[in-house]
PDB file of N, CA and C in Angstrom:
ATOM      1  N   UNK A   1       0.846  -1.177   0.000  1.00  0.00           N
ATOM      2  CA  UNK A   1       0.000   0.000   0.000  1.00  0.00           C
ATOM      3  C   UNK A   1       0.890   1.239   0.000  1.00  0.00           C
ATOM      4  N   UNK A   2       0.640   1.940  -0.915  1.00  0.00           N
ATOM      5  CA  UNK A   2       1.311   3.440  -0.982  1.00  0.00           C
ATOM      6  C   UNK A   2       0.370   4.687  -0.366  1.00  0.00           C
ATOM      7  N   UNK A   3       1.085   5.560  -0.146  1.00  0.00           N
ATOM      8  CA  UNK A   3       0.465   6.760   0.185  1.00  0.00           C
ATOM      9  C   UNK A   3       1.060   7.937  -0.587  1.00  0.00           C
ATOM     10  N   UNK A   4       0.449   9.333  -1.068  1.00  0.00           N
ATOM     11  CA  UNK A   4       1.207  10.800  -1.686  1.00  0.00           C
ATOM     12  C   UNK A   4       0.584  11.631  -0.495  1.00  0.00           C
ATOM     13  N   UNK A   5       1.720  12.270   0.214  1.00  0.00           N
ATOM     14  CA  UNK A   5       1.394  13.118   1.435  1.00  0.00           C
ATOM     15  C   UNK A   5       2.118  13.998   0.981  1.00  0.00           C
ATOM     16  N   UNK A   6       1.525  15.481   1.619  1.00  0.00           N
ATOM     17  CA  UNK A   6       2.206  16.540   1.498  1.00  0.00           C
ATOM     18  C   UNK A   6       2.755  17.390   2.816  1.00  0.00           C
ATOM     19  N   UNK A   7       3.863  17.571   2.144  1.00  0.00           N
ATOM     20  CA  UNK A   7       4.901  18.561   4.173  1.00  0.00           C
ATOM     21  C   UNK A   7       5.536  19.787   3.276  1.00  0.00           C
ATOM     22  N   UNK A   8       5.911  20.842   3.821  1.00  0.00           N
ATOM     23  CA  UNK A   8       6.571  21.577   3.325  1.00  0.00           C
ATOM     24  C   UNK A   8       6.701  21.835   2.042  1.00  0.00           C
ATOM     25  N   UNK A   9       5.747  22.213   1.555  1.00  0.00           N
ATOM     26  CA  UNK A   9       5.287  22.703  -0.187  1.00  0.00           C
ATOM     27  C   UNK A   9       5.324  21.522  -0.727  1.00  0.00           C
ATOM     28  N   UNK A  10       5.641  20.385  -0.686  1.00  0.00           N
ATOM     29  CA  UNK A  10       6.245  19.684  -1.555  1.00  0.00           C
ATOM     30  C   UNK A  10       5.210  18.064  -1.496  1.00  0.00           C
ATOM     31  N   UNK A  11       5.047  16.820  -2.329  1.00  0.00           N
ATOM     32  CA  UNK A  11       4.241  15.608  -2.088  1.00  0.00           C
ATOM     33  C   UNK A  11       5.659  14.490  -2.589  1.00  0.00           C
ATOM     34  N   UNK A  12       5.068  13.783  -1.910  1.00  0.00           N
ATOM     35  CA  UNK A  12       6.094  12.340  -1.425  1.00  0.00           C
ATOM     36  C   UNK A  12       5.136  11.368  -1.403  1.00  0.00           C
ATOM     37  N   UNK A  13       5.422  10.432  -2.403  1.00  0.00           N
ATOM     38  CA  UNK A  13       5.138   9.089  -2.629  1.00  0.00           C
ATOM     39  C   UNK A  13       5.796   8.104  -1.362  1.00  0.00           C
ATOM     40  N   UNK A  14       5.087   7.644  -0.834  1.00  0.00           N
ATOM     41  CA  UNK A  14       5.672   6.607   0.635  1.00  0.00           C
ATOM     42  C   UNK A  14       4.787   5.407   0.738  1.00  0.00           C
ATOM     43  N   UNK A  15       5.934   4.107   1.015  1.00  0.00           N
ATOM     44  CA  UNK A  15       5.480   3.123   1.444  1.00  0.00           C
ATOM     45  C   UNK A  15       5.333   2.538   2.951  1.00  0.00           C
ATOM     46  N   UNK A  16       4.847   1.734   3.181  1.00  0.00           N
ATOM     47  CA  UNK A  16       5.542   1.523   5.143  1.00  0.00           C
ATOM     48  C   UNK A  16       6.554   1.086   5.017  1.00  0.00           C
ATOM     49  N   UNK A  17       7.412   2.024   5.783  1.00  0.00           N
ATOM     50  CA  UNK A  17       8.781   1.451   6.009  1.00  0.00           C
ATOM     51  C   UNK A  17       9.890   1.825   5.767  1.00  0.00           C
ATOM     52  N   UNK A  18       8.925   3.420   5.127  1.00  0.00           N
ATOM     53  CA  UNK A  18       9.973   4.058   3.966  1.00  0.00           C
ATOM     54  C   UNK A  18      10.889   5.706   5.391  1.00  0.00           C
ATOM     55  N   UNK A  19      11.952   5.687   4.635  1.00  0.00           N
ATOM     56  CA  UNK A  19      12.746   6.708   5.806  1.00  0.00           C
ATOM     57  C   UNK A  19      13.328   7.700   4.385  1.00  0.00           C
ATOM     58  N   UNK A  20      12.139   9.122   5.302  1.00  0.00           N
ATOM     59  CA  UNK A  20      12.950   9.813   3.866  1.00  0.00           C
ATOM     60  C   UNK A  20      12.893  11.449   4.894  1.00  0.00           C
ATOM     61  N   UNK A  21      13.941  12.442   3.981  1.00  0.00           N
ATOM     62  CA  UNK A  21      13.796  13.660   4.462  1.00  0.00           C
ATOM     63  C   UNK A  21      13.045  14.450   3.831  1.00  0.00           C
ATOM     64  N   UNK A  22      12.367  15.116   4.775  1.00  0.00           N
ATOM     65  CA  UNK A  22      11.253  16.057   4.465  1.00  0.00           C
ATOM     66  C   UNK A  22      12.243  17.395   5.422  1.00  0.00           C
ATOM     67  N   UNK A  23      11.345  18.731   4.857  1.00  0.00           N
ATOM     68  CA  UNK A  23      11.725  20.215   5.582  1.00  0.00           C
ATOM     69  C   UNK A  23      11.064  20.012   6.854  1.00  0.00           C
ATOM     70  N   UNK A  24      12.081  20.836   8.087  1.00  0.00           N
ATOM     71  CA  UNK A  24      11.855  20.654   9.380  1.00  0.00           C
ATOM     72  C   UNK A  24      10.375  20.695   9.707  1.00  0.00           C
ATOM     73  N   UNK A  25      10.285  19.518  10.542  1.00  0.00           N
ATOM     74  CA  UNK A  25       8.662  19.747  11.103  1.00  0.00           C
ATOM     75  C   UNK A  25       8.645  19.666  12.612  1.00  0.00           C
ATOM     76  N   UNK A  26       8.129  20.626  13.754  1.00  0.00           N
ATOM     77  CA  UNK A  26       7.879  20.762  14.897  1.00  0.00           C
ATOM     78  C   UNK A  26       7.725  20.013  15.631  1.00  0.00           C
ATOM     79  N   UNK A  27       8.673  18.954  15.830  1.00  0.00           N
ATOM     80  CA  UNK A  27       8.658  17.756  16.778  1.00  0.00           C
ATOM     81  C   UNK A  27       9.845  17.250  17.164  1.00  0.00           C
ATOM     82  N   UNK A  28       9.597  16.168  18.521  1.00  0.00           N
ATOM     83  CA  UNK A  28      10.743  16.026  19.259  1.00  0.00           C
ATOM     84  C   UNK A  28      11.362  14.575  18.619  1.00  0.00           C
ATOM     85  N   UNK A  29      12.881  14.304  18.514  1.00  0.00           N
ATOM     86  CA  UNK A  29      13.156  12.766  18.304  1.00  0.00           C
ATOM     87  C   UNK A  29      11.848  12.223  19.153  1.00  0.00           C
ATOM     88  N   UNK A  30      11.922  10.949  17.975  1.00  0.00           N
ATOM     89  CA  UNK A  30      11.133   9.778  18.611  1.00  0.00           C
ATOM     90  C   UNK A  30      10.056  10.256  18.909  1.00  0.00           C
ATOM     91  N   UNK A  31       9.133  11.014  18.946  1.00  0.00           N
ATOM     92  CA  UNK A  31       7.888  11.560  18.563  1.00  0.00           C
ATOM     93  C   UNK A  31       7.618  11.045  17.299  1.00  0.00           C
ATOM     94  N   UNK A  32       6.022  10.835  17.402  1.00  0.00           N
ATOM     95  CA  UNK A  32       4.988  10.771  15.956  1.00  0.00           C
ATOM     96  C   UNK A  32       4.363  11.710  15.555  1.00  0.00           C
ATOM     97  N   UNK A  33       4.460  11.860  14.331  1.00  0.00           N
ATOM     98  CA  UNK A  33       3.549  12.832  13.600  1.00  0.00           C
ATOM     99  C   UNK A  33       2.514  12.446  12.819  1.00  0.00           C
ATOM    100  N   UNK A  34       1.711  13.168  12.454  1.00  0.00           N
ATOM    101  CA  UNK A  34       0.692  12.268  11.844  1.00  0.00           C
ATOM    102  C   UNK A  34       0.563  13.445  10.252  1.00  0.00           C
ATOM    103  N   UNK A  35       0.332  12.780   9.365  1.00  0.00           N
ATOM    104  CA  UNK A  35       0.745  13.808   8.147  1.00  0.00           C
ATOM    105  C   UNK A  35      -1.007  13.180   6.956  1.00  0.00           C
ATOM    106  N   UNK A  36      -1.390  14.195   6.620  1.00  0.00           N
ATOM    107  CA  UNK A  36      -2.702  13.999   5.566  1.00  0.00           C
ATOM    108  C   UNK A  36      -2.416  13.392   4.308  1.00  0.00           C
ATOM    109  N   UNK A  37      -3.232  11.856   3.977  1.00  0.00           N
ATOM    110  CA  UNK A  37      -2.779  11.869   2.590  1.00  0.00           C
ATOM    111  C   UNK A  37      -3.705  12.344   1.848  1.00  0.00           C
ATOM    112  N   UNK A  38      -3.097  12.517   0.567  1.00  0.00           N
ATOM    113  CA  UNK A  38      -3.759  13.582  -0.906  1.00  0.00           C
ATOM    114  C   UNK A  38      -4.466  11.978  -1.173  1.00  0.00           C
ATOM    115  N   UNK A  39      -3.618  10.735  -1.464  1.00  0.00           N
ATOM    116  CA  UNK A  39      -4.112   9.712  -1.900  1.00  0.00           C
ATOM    117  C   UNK A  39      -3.417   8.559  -1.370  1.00  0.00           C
ATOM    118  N   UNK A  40      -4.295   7.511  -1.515  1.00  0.00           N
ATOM    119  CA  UNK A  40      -3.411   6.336  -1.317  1.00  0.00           C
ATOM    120  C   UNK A  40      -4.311   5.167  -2.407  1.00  0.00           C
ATOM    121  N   UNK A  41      -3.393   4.313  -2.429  1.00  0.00           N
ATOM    122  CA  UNK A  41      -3.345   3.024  -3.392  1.00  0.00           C
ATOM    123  C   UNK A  41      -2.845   1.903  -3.388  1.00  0.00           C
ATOM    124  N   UNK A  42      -3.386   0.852  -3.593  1.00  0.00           N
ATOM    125  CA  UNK A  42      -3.017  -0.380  -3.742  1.00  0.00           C
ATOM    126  C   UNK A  42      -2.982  -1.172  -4.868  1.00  0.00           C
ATOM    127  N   UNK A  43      -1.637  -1.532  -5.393  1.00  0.00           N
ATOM    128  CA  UNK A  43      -2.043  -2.032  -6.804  1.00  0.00           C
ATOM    129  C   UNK A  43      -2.035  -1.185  -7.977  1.00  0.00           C
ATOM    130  N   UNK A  44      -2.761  -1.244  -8.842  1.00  0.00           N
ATOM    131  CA  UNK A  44      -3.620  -0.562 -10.043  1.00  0.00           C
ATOM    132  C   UNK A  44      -4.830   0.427  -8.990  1.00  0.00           C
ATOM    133  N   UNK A  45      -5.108  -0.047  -8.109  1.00  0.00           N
ATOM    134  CA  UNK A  45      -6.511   0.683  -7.456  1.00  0.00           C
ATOM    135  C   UNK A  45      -5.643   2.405  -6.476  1.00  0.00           C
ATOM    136  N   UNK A  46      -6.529   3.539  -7.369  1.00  0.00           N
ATOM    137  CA  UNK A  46      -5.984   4.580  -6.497  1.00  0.00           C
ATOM    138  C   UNK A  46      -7.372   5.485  -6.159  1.00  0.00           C
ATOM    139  N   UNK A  47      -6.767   5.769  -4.678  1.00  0.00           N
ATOM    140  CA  UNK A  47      -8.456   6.451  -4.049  1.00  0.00           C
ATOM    141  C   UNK A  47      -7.902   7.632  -3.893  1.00  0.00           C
ATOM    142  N   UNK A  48      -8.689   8.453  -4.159  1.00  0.00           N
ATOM    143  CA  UNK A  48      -8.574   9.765  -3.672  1.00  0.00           C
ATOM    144  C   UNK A  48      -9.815  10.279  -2.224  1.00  0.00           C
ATOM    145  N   UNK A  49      -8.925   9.999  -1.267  1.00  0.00           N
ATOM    146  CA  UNK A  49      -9.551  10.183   0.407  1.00  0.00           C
ATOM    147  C   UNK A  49      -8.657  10.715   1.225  1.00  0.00           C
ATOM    148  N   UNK A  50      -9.437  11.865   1.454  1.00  0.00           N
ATOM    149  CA  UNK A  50      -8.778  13.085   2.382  1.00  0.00           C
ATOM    150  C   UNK A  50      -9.253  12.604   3.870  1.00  0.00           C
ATOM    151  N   UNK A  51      -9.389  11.782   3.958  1.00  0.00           N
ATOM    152  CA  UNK A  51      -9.349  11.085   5.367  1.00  0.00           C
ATOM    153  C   UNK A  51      -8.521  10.252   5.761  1.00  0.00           C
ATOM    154  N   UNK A  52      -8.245   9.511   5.184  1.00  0.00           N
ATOM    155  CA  UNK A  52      -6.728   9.166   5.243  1.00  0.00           C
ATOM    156  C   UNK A  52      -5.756   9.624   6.060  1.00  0.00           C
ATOM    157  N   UNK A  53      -4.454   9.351   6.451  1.00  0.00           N
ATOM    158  CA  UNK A  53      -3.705   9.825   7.485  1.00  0.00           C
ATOM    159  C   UNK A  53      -2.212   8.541   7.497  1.00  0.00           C
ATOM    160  N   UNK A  54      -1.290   9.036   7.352  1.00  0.00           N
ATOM    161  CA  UNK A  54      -0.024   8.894   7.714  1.00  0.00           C
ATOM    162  C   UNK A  54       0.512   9.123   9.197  1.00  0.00           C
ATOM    163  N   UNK A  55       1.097   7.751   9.601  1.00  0.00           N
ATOM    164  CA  UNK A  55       1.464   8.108  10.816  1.00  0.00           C
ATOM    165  C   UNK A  55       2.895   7.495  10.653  1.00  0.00           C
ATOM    166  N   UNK A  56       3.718   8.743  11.266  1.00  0.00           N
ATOM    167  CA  UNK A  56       5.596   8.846  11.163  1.00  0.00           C
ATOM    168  C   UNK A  56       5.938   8.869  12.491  1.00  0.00           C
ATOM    169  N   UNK A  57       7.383   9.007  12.282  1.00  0.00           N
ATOM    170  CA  UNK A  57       8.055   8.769  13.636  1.00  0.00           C
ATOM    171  C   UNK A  57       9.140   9.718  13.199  1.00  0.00           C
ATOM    172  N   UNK A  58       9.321  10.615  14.270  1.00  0.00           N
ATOM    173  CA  UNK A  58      10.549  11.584  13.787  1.00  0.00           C
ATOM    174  C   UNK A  58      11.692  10.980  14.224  1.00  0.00           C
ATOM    175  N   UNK A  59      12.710  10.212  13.096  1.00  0.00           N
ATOM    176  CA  UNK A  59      14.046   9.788  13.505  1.00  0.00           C
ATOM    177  C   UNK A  59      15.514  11.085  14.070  1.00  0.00           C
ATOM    178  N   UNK A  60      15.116  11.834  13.502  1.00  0.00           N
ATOM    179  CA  UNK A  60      16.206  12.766  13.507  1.00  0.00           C
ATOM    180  C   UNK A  60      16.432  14.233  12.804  1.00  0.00           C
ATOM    181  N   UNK A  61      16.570  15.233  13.991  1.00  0.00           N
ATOM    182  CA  UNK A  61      16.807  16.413  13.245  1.00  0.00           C
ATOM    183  C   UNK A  61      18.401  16.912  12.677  1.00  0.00           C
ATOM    184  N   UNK A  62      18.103  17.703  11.294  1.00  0.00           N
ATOM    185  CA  UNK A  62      19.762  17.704  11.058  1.00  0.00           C
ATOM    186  C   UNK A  62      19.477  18.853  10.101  1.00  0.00           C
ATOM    187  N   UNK A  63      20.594  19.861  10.070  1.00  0.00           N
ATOM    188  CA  UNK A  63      21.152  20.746   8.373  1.00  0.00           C
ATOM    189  C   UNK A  63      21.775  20.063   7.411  1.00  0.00           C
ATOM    190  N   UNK A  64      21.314  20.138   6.693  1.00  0.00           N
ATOM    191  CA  UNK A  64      22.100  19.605   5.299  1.00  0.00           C
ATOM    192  C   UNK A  64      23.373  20.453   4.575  1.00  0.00           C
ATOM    193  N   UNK A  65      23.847  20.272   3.945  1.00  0.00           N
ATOM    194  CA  UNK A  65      25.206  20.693   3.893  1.00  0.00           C
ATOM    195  C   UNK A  65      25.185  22.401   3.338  1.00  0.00           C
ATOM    196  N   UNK A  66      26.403  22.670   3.847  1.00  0.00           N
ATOM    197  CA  UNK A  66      25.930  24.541   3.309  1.00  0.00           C
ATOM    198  C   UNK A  66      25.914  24.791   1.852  1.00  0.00           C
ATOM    199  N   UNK A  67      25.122  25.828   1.336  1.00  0.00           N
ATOM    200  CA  UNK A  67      25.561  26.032   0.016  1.00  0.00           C
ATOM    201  C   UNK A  67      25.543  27.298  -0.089  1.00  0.00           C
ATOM    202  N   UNK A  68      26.639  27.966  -1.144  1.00  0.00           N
ATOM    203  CA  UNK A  68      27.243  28.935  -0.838  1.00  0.00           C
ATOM    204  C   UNK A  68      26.540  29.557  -1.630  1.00  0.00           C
ATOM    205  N   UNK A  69      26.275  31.394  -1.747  1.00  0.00           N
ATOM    206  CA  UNK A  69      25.348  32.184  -2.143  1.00  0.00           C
ATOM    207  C   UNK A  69      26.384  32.614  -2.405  1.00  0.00           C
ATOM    208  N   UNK A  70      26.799  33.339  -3.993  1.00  0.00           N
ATOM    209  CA  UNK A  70      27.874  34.453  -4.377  1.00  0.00           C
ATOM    210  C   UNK A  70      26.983  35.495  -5.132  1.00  0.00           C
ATOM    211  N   UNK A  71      26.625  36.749  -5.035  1.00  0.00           N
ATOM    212  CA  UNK A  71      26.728  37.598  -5.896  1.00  0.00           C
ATOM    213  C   UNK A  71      27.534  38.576  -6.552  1.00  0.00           C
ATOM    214  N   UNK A  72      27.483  39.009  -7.577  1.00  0.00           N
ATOM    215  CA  UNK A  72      28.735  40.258  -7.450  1.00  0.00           C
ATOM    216  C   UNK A  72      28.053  41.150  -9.251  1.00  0.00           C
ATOM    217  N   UNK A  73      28.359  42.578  -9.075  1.00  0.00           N
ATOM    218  CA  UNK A  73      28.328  42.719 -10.213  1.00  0.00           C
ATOM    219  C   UNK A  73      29.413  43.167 -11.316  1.00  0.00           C
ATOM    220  N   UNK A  74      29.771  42.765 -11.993  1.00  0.00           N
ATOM    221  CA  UNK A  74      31.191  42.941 -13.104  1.00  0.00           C
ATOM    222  C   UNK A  74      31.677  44.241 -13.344  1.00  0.00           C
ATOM    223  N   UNK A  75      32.745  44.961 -13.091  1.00  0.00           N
ATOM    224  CA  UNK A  75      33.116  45.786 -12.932  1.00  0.00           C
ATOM    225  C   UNK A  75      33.134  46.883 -12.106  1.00  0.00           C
ATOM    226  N   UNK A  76      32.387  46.586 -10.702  1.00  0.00           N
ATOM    227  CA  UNK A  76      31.709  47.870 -10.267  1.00  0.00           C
ATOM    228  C   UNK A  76      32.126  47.077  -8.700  1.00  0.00           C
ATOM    229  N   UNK A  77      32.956  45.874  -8.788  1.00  0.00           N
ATOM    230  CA  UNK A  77      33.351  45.620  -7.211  1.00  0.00           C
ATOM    231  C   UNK A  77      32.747  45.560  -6.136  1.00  0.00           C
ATOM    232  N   UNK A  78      31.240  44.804  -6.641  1.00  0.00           N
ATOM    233  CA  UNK A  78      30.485  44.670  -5.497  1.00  0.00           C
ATOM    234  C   UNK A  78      30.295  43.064  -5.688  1.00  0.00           C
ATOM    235  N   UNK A  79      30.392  42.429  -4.198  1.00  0.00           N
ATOM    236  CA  UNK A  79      30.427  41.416  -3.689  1.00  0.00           C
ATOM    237  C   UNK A  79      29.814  41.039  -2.289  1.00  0.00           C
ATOM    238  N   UNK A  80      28.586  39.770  -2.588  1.00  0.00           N
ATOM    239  CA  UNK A  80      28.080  39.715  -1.542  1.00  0.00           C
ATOM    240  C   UNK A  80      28.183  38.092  -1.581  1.00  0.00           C
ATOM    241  N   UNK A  81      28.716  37.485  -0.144  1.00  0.00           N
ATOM    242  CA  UNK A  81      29.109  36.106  -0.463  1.00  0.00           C
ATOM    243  C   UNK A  81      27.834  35.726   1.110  1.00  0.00           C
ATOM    244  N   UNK A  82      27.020  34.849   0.876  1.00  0.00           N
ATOM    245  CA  UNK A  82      26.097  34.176   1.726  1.00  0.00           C
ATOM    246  C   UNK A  82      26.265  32.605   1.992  1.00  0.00           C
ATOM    247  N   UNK A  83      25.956  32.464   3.194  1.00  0.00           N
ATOM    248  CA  UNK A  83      26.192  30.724   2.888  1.00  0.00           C
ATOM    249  C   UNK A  83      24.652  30.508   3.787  1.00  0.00           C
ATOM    250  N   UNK A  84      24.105  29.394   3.519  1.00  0.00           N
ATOM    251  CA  UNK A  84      23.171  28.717   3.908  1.00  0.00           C
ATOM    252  C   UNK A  84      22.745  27.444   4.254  1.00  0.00           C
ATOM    253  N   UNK A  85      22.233  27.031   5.501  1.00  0.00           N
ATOM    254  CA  UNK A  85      22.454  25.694   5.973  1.00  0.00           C
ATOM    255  C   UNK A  85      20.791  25.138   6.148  1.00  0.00           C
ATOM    256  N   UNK A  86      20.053  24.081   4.955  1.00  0.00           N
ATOM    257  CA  UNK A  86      18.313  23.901   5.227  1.00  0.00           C
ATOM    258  C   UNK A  86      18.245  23.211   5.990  1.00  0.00           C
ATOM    259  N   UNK A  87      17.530  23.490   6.712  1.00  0.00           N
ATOM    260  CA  UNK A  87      16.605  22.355   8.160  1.00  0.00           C
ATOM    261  C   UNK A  87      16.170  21.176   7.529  1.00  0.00           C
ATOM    262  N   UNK A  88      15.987  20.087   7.944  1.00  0.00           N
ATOM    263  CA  UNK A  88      15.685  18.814   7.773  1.00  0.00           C
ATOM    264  C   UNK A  88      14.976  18.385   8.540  1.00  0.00           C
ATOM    265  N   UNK A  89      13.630  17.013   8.379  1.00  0.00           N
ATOM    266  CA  UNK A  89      13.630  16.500   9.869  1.00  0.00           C
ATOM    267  C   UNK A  89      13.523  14.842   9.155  1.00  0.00           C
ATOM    268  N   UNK A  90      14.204  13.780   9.575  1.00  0.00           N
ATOM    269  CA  UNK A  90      13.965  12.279   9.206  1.00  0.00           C
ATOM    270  C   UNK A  90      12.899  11.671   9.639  1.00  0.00           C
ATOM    271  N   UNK A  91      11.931  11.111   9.003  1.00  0.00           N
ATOM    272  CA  UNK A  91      10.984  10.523   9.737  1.00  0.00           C
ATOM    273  C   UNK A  91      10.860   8.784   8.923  1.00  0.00           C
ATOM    274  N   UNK A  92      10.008   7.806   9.621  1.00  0.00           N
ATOM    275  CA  UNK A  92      10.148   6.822   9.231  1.00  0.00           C
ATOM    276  C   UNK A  92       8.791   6.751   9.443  1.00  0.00           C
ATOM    277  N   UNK A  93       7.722   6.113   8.066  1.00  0.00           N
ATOM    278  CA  UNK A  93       6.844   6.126   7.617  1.00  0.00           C
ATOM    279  C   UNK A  93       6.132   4.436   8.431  1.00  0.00           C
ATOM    280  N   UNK A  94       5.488   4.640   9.830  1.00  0.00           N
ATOM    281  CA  UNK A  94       4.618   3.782  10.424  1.00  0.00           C
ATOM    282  C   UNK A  94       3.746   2.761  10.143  1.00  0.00           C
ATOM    283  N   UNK A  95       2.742   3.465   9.585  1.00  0.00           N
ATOM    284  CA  UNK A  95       1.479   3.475   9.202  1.00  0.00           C
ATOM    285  C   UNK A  95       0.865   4.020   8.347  1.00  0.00           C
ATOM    286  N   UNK A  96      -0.128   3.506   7.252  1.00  0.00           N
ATOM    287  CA  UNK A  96      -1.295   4.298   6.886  1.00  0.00           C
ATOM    288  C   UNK A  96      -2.399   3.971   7.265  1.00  0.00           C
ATOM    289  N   UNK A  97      -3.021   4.716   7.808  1.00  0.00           N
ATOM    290  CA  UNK A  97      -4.492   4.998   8.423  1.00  0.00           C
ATOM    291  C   UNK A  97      -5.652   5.382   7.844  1.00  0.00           C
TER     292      UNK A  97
END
């Protein structure tokens, strides 16, 4: 059985069992979250039921690696160098409900 849930702008195809990173979500290690599915399916058979429900387990919070922001404009000696580090949170896919 699959599920398409949505976290942080974005939808994720998940099976049970599945451990994937999603953008930080407001919870403690080892806490559950419970996340809405758009759909779920079995097979060839796909339902579209907003009752539905995903239940996760938050494995772990972490930043992912920095990536560096350079601007500058050509000839005129302006330089602006940024670095940036995105929030993460690991969760491991429980249940669908």
């Amino acid at each position: 059985m699959f599920a398409i849930i949505e976290t942080g702008g974005k939808q994720y195809r998940v099976n049970i069992g599945d451990v994937l990173d999603v953008e930080r979500l407001n919870a403690e290690e080892g806490s559950t979250v419970e996340l809405k599915a758009l759909l779920t399916g079995e097979g060839a058979e796909i339902v579209a039921d907003a009752t539905k429900k995903v239940v996760a387990t938050v494995v772990k919070q972490f930043k992912a690696k920095k990536v560096v922001v350079f601007k500058y404009k050509a000839k005129k000696n302006v330089r602006k160098k940024q670095g940036h580090r995105q929030q993460y949170t690991r969760i491991k896919i429980d249940s669908i409900v």
